[in-house]
Every structure is written in C-alpha cells, then in structure tokens.
Protein backbone atom coordinates (compact mmCIF):
# COMPACT_ATOMS: atom_id res chain seq x y z
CA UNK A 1 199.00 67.57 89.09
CA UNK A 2 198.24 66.04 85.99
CA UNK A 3 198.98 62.58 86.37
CA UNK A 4 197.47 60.20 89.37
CA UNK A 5 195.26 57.23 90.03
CA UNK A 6 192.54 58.95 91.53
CA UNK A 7 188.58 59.51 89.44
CA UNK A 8 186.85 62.77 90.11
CA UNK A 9 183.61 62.20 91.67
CA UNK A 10 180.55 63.85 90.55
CA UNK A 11 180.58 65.82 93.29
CA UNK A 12 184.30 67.40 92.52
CA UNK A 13 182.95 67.73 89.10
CA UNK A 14 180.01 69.24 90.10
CA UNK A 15 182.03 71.76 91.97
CA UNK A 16 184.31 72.67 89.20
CA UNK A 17 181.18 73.29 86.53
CA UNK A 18 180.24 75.51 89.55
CA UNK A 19 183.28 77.26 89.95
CA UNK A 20 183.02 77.18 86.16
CA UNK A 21 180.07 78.59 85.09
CA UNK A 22 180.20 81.64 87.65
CA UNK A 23 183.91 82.14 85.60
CA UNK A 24 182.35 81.95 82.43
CA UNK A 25 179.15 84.16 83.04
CA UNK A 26 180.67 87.34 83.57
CA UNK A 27 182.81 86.87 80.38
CA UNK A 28 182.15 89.30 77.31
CA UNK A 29 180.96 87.96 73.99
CA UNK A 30 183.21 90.56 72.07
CA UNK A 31 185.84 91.38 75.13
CA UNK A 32 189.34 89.88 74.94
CA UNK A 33 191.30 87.02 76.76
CA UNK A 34 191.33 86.86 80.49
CA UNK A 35 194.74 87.30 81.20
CA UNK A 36 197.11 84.77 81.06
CA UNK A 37 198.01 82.96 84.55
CA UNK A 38 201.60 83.27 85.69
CA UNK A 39 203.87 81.46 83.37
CA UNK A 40 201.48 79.92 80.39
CA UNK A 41 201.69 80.74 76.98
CA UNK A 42 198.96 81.77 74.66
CA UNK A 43 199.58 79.73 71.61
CA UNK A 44 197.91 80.23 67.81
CA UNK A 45 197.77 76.48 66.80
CA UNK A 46 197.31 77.00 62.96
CA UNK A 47 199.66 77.70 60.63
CA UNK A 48 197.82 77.04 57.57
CA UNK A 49 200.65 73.85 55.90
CA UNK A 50 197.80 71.52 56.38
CA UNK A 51 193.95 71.81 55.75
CA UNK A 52 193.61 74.29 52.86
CA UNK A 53 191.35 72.13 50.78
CA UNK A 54 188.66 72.85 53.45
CA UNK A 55 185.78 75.30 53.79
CA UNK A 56 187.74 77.79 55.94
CA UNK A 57 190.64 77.26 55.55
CA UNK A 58 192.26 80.29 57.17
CA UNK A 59 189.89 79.26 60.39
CA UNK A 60 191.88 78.77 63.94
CA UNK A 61 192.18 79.69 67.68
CA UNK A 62 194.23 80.46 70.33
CA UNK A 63 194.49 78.79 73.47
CA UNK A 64 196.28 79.60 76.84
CA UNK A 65 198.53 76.68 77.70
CA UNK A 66 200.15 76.21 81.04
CA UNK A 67 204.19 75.62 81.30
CA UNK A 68 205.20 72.80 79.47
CA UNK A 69 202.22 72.21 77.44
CA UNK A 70 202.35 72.49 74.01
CA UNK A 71 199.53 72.71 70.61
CA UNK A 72 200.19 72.64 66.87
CA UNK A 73 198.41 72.13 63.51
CA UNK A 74 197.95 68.41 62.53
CA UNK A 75 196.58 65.86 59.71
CA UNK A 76 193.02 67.26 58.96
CA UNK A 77 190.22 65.16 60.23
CA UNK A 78 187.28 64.09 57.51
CA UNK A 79 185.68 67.71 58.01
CA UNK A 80 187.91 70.30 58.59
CA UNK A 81 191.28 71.55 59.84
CA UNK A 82 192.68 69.60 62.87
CA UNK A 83 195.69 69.35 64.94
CA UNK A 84 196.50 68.45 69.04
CA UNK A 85 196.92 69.44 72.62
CA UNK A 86 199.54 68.37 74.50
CA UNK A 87 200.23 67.84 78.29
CA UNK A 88 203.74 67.84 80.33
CA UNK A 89 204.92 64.04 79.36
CA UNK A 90 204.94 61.89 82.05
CA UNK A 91 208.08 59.68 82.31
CA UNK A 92 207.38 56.94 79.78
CA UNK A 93 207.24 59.18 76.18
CA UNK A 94 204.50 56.94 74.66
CA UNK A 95 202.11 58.27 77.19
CA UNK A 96 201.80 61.90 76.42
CA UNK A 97 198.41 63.38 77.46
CA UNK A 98 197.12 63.77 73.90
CA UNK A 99 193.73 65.77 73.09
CA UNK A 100 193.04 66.27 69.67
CA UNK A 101 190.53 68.69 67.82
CA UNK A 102 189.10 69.38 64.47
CA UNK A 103 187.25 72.55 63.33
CA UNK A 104 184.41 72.39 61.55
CA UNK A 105 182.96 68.77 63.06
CA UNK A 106 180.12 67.77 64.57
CA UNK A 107 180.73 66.67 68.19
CA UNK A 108 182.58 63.51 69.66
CA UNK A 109 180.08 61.51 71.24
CA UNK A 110 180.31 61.49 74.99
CA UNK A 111 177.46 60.07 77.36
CA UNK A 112 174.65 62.74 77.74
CA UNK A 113 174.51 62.25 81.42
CA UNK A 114 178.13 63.56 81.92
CA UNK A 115 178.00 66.56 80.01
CA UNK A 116 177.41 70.16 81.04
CA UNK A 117 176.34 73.22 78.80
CA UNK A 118 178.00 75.89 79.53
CA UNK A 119 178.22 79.39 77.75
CA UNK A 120 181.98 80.58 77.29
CA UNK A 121 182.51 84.65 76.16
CA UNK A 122 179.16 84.53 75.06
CA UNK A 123 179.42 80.83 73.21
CA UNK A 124 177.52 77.86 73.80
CA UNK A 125 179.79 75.17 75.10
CA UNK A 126 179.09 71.42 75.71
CA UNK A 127 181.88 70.29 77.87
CA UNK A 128 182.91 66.76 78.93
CA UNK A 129 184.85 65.87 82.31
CA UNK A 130 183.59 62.84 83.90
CA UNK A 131 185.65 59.52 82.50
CA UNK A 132 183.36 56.95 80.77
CA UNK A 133 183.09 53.81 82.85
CA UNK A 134 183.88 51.31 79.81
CA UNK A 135 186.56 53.46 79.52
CA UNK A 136 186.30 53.70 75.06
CA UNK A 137 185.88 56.16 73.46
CA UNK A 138 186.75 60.07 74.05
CA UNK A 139 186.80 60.35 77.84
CA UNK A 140 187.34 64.37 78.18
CA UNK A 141 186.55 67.50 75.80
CA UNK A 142 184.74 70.22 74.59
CA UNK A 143 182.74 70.92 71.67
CA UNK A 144 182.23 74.75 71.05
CA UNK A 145 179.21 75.43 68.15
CA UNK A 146 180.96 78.50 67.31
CA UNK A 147 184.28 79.62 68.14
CA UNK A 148 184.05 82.14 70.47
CA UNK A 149 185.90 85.76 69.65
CA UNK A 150 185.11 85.90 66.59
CA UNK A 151 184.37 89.42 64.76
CA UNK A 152 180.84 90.94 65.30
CA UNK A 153 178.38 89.43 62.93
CA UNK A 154 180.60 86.33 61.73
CA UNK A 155 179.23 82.80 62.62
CA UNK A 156 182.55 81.21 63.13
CA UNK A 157 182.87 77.60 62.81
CA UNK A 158 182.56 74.57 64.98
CA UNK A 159 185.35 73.46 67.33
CA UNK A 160 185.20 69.72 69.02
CA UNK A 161 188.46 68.91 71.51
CA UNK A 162 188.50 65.43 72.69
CA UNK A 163 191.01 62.92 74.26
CA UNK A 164 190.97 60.09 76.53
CA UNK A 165 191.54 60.78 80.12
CA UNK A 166 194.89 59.87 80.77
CA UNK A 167 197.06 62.14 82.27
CA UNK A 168 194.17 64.58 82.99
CA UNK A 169 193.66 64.11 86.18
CA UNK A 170 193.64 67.79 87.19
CA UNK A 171 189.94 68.80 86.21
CA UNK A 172 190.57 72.44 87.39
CA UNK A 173 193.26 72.55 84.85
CA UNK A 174 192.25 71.12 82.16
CA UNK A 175 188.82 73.18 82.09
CA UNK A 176 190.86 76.25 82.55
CA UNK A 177 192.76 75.15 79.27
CA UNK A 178 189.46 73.84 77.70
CA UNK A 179 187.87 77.41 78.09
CA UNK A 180 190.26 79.47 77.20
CA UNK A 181 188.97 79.18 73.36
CA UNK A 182 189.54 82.59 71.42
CA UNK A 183 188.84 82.65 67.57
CA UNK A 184 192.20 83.60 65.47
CA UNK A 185 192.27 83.32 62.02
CA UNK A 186 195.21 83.06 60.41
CA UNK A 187 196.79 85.71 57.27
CA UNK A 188 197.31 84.10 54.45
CA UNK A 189 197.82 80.85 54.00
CA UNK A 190 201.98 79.83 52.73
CA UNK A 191 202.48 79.39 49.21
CA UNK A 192 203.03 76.03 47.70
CA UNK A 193 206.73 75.43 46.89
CA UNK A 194 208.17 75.21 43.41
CA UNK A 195 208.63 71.64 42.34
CA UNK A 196 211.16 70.42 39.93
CA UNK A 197 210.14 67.87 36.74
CA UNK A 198 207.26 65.53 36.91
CA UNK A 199 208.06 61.62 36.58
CA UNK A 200 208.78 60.78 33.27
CA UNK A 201 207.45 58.70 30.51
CA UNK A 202 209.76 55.76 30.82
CA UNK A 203 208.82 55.46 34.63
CA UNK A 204 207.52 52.00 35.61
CA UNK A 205 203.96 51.61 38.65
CA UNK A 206 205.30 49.27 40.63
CA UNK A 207 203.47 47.62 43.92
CA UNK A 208 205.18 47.31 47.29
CA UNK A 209 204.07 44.22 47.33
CA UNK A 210 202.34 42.10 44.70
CA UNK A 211 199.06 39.95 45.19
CA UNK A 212 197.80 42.09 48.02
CA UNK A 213 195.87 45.68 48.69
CA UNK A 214 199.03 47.79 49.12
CA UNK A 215 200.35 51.31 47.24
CA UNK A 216 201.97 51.89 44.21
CA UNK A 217 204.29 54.57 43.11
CA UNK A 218 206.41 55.68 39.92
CA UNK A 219 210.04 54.54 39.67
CA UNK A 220 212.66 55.43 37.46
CA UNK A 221 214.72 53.08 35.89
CA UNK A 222 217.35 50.97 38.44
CA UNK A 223 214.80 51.74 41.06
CA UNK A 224 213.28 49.28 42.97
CA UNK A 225 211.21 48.00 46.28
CA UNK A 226 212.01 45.74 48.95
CA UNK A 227 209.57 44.83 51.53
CA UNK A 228 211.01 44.03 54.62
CA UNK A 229 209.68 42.33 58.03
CA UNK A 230 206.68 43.81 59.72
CA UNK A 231 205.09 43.79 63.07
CA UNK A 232 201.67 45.03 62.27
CA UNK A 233 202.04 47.32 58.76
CA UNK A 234 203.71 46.44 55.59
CA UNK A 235 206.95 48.10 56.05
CA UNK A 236 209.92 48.07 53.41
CA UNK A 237 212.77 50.14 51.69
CA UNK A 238 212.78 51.71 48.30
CA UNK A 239 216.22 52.18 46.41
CA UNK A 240 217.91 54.01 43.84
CA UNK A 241 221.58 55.13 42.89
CA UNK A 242 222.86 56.66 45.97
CA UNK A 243 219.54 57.02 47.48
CA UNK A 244 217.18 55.37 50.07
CA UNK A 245 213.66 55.87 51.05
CA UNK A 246 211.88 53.51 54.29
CA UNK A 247 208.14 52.92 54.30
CA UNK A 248 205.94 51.82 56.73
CA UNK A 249 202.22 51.44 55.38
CA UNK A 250 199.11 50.20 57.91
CA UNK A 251 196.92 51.45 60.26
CA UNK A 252 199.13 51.90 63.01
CA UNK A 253 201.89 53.48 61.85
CA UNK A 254 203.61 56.98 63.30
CA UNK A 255 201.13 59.55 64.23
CA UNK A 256 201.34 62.37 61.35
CA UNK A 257 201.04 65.49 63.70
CA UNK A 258 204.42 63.73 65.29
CA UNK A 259 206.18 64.06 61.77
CA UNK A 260 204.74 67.32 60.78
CA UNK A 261 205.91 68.99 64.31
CA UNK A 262 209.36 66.76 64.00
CA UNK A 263 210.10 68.04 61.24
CA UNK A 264 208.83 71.99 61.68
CA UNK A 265 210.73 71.95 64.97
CA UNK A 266 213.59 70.38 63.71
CA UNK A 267 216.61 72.28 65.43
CA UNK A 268 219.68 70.70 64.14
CA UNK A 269 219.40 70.22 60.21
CA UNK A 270 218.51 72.88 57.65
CA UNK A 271 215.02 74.08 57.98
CA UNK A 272 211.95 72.52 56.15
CA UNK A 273 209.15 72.82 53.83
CA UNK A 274 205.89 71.21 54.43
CA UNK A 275 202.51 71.55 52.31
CA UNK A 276 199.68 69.22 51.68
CA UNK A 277 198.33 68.07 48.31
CA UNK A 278 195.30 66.14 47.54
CA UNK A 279 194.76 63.86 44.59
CA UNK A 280 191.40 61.98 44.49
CA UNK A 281 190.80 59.74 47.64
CA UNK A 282 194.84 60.47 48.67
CA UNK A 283 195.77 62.99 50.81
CA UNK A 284 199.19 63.71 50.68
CA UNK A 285 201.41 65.50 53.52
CA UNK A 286 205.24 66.63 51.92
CA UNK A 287 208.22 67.75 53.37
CA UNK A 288 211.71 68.52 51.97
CA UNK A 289 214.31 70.15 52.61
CA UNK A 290 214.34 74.65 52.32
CA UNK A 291 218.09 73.99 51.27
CA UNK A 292 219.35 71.70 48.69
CA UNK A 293 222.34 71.12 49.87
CA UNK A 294 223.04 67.69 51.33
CA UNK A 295 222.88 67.93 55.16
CA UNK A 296 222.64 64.23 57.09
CA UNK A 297 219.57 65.83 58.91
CA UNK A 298 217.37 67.05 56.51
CA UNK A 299 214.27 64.61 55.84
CA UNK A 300 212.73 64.35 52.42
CA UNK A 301 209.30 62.32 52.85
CA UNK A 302 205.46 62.31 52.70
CA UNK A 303 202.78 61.51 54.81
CA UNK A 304 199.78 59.59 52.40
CA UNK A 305 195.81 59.00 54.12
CA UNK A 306 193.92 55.99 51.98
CA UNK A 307 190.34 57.08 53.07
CA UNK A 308 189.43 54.03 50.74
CA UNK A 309 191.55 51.31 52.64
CA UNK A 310 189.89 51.48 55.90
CA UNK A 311 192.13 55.34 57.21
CA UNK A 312 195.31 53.00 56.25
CA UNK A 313 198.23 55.89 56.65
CA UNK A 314 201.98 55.57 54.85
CA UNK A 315 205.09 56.71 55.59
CA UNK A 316 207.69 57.49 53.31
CA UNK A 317 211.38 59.19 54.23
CA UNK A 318 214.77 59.43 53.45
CA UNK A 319 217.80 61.88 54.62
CA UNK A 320 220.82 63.33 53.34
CA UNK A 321 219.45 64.30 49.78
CA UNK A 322 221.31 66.76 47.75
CA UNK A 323 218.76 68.95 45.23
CA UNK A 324 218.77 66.33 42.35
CA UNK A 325 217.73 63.66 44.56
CA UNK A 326 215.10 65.48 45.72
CA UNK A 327 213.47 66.50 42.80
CA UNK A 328 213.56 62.65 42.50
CA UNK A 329 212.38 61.20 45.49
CA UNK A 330 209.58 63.82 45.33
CA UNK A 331 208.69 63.01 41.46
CA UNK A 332 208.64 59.44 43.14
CA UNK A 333 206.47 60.19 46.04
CA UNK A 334 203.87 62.54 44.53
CA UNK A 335 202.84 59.64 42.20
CA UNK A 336 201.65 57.36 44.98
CA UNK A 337 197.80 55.38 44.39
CA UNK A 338 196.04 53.03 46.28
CA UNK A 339 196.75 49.61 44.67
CA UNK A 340 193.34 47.31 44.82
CA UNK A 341 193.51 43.54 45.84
C-alpha cells in the first residue's frame, strides 16, 4: 500500500536492491520494456508546451505507472525540461504523493550512505530509498546519467526523480515505477499560436503595488489594479470594461504543473492552448482559450517565474472571455517585468 506509518529498515531495503539488481541485470541495453504488470499504464510524460528554450528540447521518457497514478510535463526546472509523478491521493487532496523530475540536471543530493548504484537496461542508476532522518530535503529518487533506451550511439541526457517520502511507503512499488525509465523523444514540438495586436502606444506600466518589489504590466486606458488582502503573497484583481483578471504573486502560490494539467485536462469548457515564452529573466507559461467564443469555463491566464526575486512565481487568470478580450488580456499579460524596490 502506499500510504502507512511504518520506515523500511535497511534490511527491507537491502532486500529490495537485492531483488532489484538481479531484475535489472538481465535487462538489455537496446531491448524494449518489460511488459507492463496487470492494469498500469505506460505513460509518455512530455508533450513539448513547456521547455523548448532548452538544449533538447524534444528529450523525454516513458514510464510504467500503476492504476491510479498519473505523470505529465511541468514548469521547467533551471536546467532542463521537467514535470511530476503522481501517486493514488490519499484522502486529504493536499497530500498527493508528489515526485518531481527534471532532464538534463545534475543529481538531487541525497546522503551517500543510503544510496545504491544500480545499472538499469544497461544504464547507470543511482537510486535513493531510505528516508533521511532530519527528514529535509528529497527523501526518495533516482538519478539516471543517461536515459536508458535511447537509440544506439546517442548519449541521451540526464534524468534526476526526487520527492519526499510521503505516501511512498511501498518500496517494492515505487522502485518498480522508478526503473521502469525508457527514453522517448517526442515529434515535433506544437507550434506557437497566432497572437492578435501587441499593447499599444498609449498603454500605461503600472505596479501592483507601489513602494515595494512587485510586477508590472501594460494597461490600457480605464484599466486598473487593486490589491487585495493576502495571507502570504501579494494577491489582487485587475479590471477593465467587462473584464476581470485575479493575481496571486509570492513564493507560495499554486503549483504551475497543477494549472498547466488543470487546464490541458479540462473536461467541461472548450479546449485550451498552452505555450511558454521567455523574455529576459521571465519565464512566461500562457493559456487561452482554442475557441473564442465566450464559454464561463474557459481560462485565459499566465503562469510568470522571477528567477531574479528569489523563484517568486505569479498567477494571473480570468474566465468567460470572448475573442476581443482575449487578445486583450493577453496583450496585457505578455507585457509583465519584474518591478525593483
């Protein structure tokens, strides 16, 4: 089961790297997946909206996942293409089993003594089970130095998976999901979406909020912001004729992957266009609407990463947006900056 009180020892971990290894050693450095256990899914977790501006961009994997799990593309991390692993959800939501991974890193940095070096289809492997005793930091994971499955002669990149331990109680499990790695590139990656007119020249920078290190963006005339009461991020609405736009602007605000898979996934409303865009020390992820008809569920927003301000992360969304208002609100949201104290 994957959720419980109880530590492995080192001798049930020693037992599984046993059982492990002896799995892994017969495995062929250009054969194909073992095959998949009885109901889980083998899932290609890029899809190539997020992480272009990197080095390989068209770099992924596939992983076998077992019922109920699920994986997706996410915010990049500083050095390459990244995205999550997710577990069954135990009852309370806000603790979903969470790993996350980035290709192209160097590895997450897990106490030498509780590692094990492993080779998996021919790849060298450092894997990670036993939980760190002052419990910070990554707890479980895997760091592969190339992706294994890759085409003869290519030196594919790095992947490191890491999460805490929480909800991971199953070690069998999780290293059967762990080392189930398989290189998959993806096509192509999607075009970029045609945009309609750029702000224009009697647009006014204005700050969220003045006298302190916040974000700016471009409003048209009889726009305006509002900040509103906070918990722990700068949070606030933006207004124009007809239209509405919430931000929330910290260090702790929602999770990106969550919004990017919200809205991909989104079931009810019209479908969605997402895309990334990078200007200077902003990274920028967009979505909008594929229709532009108004629909109450369609979501017009971005996603904007201030490496500068400490990894501060902002938020910015509205709904209901017929095709005028979103060549607006986007005009409006692609010309966000980093305001300096």
């Amino acid at each position: 089961m994957l959720r419980g009180t109880t530590r492995p020892t080192l001798i049930a971990l020693s037992a599984i790297l046993t059982l492990l290894l002896a799995a892994c050693s017969g495995s062929s450095p250009t054969g194909v997946h073992e095959p998949l256990p009885e109901g889980w899914t083998r899932v290609q977790v890029r899809e190539g909206y997020v992480g272009r501006d990197f080095a390989n961009p068209l770099a992924g994997f596939e992983i076998d996942l077992p019922p109920g799990w699920r994986a997706g593309e996410g915010w990049p991390g500083q050095d390459g293409p990244g995205g999550w692993i997710a577990a069954v959800a135990p009852p309370a939501p806000e603790n979903v089993p969470m790993l996350r991974f980035t290709i192209g890193r160097e590895p997450s940095h897990f106490p030498e003594s509780e590692n094990s070096v492993i080779k998996v289809a021919g790849a060298l492997a450092t894997i990670h089970l036993a939980p760190t005793e002052d419990g910070l930091g990554p707890n479980v994971g895997i760091y592969y130095e190339h992706i294994p499955g890759g085409p003869e002669g290519m030196d594919t990149p790095s992947l490191d998976i890491a999460g805490d331990n929480r909800g991971f109680d199953d070690q069998v499990l999780l290293t059967r999901v762990l080392t189930s790695i398989w290189y998959a590139e993806i096509d192509a990656l999607p075009p970029l979406p045609a945009l309609g007119p750029p702000a224009g020249d009697d647009w006014v920078r204005t700050p969220a909020r003045e006298g302190l290190a916040t974000f700016t963006l471009l409003l048209p005339p009889g726009w305006g912001m509002e900040s509103r009461q906070g918990i722990d991020s700068l949070v606030g609405v933006i207004e124009g004729p007809g239209t509405t736009l919430h931000y929330d602007f910290g260090a702790y605000g929602s999770a990106p992957y969550d919004h990017l898979s919200r809205v991909r996934e989104h079931r009810d409303g019209p479908g969605h266009e997402t895309w990334e865009e990078s200007a200077g020390d902003v990274r920028l992820l967009i979505a909008r609407p594929a229709s532009r008809e108004s629909h109450p569920d369609s979501i017009t927003g971005i996603f904007a990463h201030f490496a500068p301000a400490g990894g501060s992360s902002l938020h910015i969304s509205g709904s209901g947006f017929n095709g005028d208002q979103q060549d607006i609100v986007l005009a409006i949201l692609r010309s966000v900056a980093l305001e300096a104290e």
